[in-house]
C-alpha atoms as a PDB file:
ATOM      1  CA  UNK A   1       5.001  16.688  -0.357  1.00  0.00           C
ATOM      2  CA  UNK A   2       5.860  14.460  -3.004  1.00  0.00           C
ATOM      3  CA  UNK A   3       3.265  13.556  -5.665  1.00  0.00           C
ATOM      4  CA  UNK A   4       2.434  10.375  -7.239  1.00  0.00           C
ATOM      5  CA  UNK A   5       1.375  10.543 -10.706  1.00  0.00           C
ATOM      6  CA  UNK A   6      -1.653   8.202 -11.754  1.00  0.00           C
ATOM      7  CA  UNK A   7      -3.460   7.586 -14.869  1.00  0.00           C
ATOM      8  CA  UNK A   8      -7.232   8.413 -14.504  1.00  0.00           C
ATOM      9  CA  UNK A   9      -8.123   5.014 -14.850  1.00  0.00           C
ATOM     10  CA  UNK A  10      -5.356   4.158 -12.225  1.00  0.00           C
ATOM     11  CA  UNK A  11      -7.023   6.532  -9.623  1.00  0.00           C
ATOM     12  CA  UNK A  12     -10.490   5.078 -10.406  1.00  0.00           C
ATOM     13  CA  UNK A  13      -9.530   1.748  -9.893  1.00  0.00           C
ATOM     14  CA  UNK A  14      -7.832   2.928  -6.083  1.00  0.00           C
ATOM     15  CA  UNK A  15     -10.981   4.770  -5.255  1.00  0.00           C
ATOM     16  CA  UNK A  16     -13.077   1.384  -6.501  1.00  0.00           C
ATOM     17  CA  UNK A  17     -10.626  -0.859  -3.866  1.00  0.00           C
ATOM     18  CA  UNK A  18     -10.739   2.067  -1.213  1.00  0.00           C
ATOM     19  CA  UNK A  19     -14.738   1.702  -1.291  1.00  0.00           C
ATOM     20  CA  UNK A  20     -14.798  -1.912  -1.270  1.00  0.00           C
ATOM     21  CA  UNK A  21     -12.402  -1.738   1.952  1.00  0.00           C
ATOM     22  CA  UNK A  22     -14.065   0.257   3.779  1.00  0.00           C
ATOM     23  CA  UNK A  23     -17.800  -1.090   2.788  1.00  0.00           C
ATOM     24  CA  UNK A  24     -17.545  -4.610   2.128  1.00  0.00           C
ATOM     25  CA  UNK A  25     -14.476  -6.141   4.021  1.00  0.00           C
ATOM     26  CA  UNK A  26     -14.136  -4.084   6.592  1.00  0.00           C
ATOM     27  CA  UNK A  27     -17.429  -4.784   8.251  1.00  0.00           C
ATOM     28  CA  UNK A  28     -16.994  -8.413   7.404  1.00  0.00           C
ATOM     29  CA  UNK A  29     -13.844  -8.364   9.338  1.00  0.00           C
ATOM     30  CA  UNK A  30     -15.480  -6.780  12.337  1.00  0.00           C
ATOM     31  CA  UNK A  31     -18.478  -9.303  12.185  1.00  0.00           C
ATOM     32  CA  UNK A  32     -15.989 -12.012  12.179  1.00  0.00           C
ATOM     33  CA  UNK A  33     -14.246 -11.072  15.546  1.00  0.00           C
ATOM     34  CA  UNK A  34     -17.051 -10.368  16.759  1.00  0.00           C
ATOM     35  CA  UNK A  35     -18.384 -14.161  16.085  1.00  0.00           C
ATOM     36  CA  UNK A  36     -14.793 -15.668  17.105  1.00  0.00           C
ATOM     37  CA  UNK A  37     -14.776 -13.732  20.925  1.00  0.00           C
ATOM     38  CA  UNK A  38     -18.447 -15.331  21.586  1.00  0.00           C
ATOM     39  CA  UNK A  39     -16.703 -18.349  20.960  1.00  0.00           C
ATOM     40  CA  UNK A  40     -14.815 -18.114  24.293  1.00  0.00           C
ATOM     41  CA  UNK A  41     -11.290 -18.142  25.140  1.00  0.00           C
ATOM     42  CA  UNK A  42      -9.416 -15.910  22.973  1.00  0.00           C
ATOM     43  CA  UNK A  43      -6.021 -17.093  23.584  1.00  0.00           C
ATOM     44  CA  UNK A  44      -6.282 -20.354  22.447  1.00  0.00           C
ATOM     45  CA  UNK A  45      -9.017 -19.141  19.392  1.00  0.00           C
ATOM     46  CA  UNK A  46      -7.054 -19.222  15.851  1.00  0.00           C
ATOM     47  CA  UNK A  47     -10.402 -17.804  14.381  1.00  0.00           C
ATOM     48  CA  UNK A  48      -9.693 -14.568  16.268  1.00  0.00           C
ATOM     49  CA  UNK A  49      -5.918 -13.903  15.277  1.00  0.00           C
ATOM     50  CA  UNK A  50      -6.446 -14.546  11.837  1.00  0.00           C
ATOM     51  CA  UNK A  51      -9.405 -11.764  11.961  1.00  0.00           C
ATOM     52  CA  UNK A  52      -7.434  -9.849  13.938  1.00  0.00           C
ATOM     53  CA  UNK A  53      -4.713 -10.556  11.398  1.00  0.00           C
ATOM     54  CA  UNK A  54      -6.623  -9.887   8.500  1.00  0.00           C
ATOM     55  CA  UNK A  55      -8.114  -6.211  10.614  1.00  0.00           C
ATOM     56  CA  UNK A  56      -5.054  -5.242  10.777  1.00  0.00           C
ATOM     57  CA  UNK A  57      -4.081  -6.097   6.425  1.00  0.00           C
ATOM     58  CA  UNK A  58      -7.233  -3.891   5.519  1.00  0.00           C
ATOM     59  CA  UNK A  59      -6.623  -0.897   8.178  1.00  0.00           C
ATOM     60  CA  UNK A  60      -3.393  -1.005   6.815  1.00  0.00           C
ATOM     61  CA  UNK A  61      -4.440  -0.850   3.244  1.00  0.00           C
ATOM     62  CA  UNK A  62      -6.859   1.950   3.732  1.00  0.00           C
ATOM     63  CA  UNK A  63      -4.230   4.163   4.872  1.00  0.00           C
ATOM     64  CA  UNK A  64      -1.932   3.368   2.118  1.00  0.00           C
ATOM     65  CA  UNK A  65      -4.600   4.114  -0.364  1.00  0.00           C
ATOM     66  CA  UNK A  66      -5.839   7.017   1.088  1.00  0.00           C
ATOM     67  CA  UNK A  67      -2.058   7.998   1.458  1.00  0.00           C
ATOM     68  CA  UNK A  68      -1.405   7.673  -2.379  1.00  0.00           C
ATOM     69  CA  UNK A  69      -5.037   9.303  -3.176  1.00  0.00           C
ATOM     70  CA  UNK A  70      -4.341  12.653  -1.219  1.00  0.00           C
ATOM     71  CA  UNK A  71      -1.054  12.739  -3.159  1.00  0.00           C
ATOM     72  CA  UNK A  72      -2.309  11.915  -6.627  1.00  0.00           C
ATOM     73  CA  UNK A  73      -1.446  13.895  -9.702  1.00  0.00           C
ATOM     74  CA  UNK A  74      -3.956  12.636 -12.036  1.00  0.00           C
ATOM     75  CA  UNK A  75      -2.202  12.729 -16.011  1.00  0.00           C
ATOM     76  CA  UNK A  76      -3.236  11.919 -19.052  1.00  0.00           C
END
């Protein structure tokens, strides 16, 4: 497995977005769709495909973080 080297501040600053992902926008997302399929119909509801659309940004994000995380080489 390949490592990626990152500075320490580097890695901090991934962990801080990783955290805020998963804590802050994630939930937000899921409250969103949530809102936009009591609204009705969802295949004519734009509110819905951009939540969907922005789901499936952060879901993809989160992986790529942790990704680079589990193959961090933290250097000076």
């Amino acid at each position: 497995m390949t490592t990626i080297p990152l500075t320490r501040r580097g890695a901090e600053q991934l962990k801080a977005e990783l955290h805020r992902l998963k804590t802050v926008e994630r939930p937000a997302v899921i409250q969103a769709i949530a809102e936009a399929r009591a609204q009705g119909d969802l295949s004519e509801n734009a509110e819905y495909d951009a939540a969907k659309d922005k789901q499936g940004f952060i879901e993809g994000r989160i992986k790529e973080l942790e990704g680079k995380l589990a193959a961090a080489q933290v250097i000076d």
